[in-house]
N, C-alpha and C. Protein backbone atom coordinates (compact mmCIF):
# COMPACT_ATOMS: atom_id res chain seq x y z
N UNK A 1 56.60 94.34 4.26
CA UNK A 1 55.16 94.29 4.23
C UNK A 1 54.51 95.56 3.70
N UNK A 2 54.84 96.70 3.75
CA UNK A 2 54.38 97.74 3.41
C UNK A 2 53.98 97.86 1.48
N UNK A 3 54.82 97.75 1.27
CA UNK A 3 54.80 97.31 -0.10
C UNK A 3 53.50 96.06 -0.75
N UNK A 4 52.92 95.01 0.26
CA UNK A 4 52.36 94.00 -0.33
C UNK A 4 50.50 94.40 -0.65
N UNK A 5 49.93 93.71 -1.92
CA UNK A 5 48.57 94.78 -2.09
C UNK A 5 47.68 93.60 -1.63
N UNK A 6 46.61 93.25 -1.13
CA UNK A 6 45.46 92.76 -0.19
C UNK A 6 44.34 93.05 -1.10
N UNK A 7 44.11 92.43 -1.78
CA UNK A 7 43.02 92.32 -2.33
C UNK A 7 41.77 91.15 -1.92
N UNK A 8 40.33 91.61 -1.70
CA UNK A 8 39.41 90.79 -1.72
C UNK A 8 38.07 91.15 -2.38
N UNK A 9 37.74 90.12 -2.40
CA UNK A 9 36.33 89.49 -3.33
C UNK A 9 35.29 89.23 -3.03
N UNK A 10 33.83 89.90 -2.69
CA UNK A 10 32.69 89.07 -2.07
C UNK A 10 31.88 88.64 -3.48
N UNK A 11 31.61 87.90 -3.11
CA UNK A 11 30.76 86.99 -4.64
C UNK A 11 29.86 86.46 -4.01
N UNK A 12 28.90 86.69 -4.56
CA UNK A 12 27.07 86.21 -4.29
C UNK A 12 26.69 85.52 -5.61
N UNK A 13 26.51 84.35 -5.54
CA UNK A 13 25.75 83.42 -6.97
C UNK A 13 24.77 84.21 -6.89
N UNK A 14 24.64 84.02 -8.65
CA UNK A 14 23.16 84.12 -9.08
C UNK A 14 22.26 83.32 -9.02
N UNK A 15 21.42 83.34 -8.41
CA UNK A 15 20.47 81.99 -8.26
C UNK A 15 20.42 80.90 -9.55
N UNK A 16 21.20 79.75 -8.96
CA UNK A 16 20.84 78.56 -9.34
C UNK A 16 22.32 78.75 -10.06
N UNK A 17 23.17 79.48 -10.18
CA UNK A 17 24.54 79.43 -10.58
C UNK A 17 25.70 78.81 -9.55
N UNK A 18 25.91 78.88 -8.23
CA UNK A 18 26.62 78.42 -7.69
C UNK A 18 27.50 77.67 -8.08
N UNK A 19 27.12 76.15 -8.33
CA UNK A 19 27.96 75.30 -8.90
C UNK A 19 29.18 75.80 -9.90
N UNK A 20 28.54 76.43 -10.75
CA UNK A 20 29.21 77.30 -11.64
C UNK A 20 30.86 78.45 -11.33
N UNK A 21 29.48 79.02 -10.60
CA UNK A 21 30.81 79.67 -9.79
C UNK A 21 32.14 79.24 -9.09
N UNK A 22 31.51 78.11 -8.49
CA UNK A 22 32.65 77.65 -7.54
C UNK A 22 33.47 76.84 -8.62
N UNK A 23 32.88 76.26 -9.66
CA UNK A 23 34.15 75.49 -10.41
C UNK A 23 34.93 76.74 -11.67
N UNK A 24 34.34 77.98 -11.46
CA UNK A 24 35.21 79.44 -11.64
C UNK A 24 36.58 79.63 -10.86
N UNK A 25 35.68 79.71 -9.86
CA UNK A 25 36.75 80.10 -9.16
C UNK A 25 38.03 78.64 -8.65
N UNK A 26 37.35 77.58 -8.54
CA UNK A 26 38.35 76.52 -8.41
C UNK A 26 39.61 76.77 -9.92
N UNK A 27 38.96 76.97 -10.93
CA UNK A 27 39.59 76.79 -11.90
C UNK A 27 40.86 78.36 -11.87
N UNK A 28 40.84 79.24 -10.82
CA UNK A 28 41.97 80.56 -10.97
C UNK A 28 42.44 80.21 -9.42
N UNK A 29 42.43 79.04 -8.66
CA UNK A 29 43.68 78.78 -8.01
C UNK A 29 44.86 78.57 -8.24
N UNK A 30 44.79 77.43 -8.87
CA UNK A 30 46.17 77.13 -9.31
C UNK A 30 47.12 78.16 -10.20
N UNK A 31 46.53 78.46 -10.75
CA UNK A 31 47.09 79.62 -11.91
C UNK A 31 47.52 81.22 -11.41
N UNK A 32 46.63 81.56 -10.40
CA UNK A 32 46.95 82.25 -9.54
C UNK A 32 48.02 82.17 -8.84
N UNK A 33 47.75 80.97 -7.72
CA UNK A 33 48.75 80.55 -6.86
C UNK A 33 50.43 80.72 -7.57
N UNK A 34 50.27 80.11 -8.51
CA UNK A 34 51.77 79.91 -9.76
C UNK A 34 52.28 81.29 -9.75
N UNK A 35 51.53 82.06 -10.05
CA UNK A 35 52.00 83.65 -10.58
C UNK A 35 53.20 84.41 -9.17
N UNK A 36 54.29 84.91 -10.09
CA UNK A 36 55.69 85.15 -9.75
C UNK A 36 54.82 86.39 -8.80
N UNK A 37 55.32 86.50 -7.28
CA UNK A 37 54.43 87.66 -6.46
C UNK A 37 53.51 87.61 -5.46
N UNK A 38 52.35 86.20 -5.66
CA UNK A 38 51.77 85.60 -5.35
C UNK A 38 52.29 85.16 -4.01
N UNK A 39 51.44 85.63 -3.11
CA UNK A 39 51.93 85.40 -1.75
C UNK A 39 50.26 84.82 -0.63
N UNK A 40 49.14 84.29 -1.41
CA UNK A 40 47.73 84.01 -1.24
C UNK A 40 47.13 84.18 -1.73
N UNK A 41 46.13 83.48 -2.24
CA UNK A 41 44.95 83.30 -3.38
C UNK A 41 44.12 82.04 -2.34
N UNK A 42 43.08 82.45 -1.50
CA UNK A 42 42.53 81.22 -1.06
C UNK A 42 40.61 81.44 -1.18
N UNK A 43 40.34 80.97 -1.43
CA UNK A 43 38.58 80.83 -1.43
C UNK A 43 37.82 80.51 -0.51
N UNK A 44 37.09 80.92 0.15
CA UNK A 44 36.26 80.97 1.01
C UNK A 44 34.97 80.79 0.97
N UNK A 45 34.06 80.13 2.15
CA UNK A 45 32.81 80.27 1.47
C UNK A 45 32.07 80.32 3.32
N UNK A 46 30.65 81.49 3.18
CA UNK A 46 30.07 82.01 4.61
C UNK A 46 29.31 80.62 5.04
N UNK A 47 29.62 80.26 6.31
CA UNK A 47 28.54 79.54 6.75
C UNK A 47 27.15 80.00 6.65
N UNK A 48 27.16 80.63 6.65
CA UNK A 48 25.01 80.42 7.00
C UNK A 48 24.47 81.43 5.66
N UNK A 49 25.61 81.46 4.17
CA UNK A 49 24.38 81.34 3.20
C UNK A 49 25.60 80.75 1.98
N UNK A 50 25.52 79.58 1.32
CA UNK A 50 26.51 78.43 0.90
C UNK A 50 26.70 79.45 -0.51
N UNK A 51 26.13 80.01 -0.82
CA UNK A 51 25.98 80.60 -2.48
C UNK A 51 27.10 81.88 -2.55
N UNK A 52 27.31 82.23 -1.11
CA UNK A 52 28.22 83.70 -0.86
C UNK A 52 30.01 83.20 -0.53
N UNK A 53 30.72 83.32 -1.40
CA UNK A 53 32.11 83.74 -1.55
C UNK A 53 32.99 84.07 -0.77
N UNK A 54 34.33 84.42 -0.54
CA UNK A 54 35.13 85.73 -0.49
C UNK A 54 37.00 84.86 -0.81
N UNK A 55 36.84 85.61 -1.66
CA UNK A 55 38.44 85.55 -2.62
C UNK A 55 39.13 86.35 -1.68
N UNK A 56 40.76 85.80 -1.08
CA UNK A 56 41.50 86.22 -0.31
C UNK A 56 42.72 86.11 -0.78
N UNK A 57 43.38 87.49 -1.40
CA UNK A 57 44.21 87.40 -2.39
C UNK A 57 45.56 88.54 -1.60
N UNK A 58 46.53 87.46 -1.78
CA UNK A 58 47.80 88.92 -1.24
C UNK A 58 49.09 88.48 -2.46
N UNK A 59 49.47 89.61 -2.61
CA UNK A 59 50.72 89.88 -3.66
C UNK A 59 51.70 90.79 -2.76
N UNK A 60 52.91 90.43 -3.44
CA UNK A 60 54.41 90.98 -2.57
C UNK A 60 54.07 92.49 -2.81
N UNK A 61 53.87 92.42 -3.97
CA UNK A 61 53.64 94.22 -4.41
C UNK A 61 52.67 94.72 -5.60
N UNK A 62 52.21 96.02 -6.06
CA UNK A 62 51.50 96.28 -7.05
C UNK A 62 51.74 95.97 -8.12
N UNK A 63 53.09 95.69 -8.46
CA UNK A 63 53.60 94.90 -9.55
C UNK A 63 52.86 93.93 -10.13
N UNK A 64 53.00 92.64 -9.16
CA UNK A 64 52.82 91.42 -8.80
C UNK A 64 51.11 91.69 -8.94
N UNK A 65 50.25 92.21 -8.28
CA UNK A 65 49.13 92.57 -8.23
C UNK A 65 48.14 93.13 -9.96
N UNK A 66 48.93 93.58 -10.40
CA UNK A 66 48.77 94.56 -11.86
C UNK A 66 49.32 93.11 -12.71
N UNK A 67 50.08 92.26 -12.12
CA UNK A 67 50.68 91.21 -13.39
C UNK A 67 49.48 90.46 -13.32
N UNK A 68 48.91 90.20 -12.06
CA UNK A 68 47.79 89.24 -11.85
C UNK A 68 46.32 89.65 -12.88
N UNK A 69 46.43 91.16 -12.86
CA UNK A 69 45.18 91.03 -13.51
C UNK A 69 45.12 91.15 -15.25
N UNK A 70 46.87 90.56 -15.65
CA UNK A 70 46.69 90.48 -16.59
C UNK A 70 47.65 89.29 -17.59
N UNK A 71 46.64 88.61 -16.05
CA UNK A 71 46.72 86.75 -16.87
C UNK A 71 45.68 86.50 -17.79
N UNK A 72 45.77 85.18 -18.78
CA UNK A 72 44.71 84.42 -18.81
C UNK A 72 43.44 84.41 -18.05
N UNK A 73 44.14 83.79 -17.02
CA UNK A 73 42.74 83.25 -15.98
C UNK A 73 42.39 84.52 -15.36
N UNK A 74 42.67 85.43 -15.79
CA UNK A 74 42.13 86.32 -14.74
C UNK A 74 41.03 87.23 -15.34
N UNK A 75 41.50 87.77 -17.20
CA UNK A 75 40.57 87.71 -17.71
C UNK A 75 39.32 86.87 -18.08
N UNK A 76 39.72 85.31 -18.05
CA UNK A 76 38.99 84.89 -18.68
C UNK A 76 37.85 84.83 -17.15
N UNK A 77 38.37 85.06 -16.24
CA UNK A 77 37.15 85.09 -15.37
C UNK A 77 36.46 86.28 -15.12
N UNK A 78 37.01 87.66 -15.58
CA UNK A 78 36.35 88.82 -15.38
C UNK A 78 35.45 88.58 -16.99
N UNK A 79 35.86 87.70 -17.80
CA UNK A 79 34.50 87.78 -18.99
C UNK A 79 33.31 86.84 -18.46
N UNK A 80 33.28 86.04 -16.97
CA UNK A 80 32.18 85.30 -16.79
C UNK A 80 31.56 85.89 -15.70
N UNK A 81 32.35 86.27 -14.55
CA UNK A 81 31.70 86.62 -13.42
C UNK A 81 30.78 87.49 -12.77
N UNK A 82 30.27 88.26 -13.98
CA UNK A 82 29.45 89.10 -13.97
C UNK A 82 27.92 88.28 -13.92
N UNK A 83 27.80 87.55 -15.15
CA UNK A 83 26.76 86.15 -15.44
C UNK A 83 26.62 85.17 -14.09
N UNK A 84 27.62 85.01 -13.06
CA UNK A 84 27.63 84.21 -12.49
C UNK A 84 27.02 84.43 -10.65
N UNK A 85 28.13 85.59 -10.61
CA UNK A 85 27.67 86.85 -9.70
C UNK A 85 27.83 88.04 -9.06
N UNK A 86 27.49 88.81 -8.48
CA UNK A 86 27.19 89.89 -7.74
C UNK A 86 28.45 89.74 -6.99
N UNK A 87 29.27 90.65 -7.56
CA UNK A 87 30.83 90.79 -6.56
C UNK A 87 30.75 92.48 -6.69
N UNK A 88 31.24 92.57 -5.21
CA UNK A 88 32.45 93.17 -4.51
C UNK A 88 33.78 93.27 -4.21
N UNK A 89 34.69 93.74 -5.01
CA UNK A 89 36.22 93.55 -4.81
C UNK A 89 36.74 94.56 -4.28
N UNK A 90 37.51 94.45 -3.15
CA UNK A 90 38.46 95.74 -2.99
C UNK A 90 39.81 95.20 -2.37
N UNK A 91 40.85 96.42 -3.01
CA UNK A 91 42.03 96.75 -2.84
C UNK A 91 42.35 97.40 -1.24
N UNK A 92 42.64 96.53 -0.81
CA UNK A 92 43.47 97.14 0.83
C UNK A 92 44.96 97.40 1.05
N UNK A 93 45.03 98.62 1.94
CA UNK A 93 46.14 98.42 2.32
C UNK A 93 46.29 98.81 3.59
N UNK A 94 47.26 97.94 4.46
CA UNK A 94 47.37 97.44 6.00
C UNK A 94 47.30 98.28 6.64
N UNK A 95 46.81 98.68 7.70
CA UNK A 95 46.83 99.64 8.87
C UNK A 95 47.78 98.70 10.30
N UNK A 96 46.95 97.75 10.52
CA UNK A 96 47.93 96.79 11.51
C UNK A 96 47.66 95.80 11.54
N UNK A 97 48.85 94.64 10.64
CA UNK A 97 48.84 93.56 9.95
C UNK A 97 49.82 92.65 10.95
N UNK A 98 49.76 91.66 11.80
CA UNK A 98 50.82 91.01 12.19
C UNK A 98 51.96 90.00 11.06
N UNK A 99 52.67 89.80 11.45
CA UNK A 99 53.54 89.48 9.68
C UNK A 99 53.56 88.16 10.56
C-alpha cells in the first residue's frame, strides 16, 4: 500500500453544463478502469447540490498514476473540463488507510 497514489477530483458544473459533464466523465470510466495499475476510478455525486462531483481515483503506484494521465481519455478530458467545470484535483498520500 505504501507505494499506491490517491488521487481526487471536486468538479462543480458550469451552470447549465451538468449534463455535459456527467456524460464526460461517464465516458473516462471504462477506459480508466481498463488501464494496467488501476486499482479505482469511481464517480460520485453530493447530495444536496446535484451539479457537484468528486472523481475517486486509486493506482498501484506513480507509474500507473503518470500512465493514466497520459491516455487518450484523459487528455481528451483535460481539453474539455475546464468549459465544463470548476475542479479541484489533488494527489494524496495515506496517513492511515485500512487495506
Amino acid at each position: 500500500m505504501p507505494d499506491q497514489v490517491k488521487m481526487m477530483a471536486l468538479l462543480t458544473s458550469k451552470p447549465g453544463r451538468g449534463d455535459e459533464l456527467l456524460g464526460l466523465l461517464h465516458g473516462m470510466a471504462n477506459g480508466s478502469r481498463a488501464e494496467p495499475g488501476n486499482l479505482r476510478w469511481d464517480i460520485w455525486q453530493d447530495r444536496s447540490n446535484r451539479d457537484r462531483f468528486v472523481l475517486d481515483e486509486l493506482y498501484e503506484d506513480e507509474t500507473a498514476a503518470q500512465q493514466h494521465r497520459e491516455t487518450a481519455h484523459y487528455k481528451a478530458y483535460l481539453a474539455r473540463i475546464g468549459d465544463l467545470a470548476d475542479r479541484t484535483a489533488v494527489v494524496l498520500d495515506p496517513v492511515q488507510v485500512e487495506a
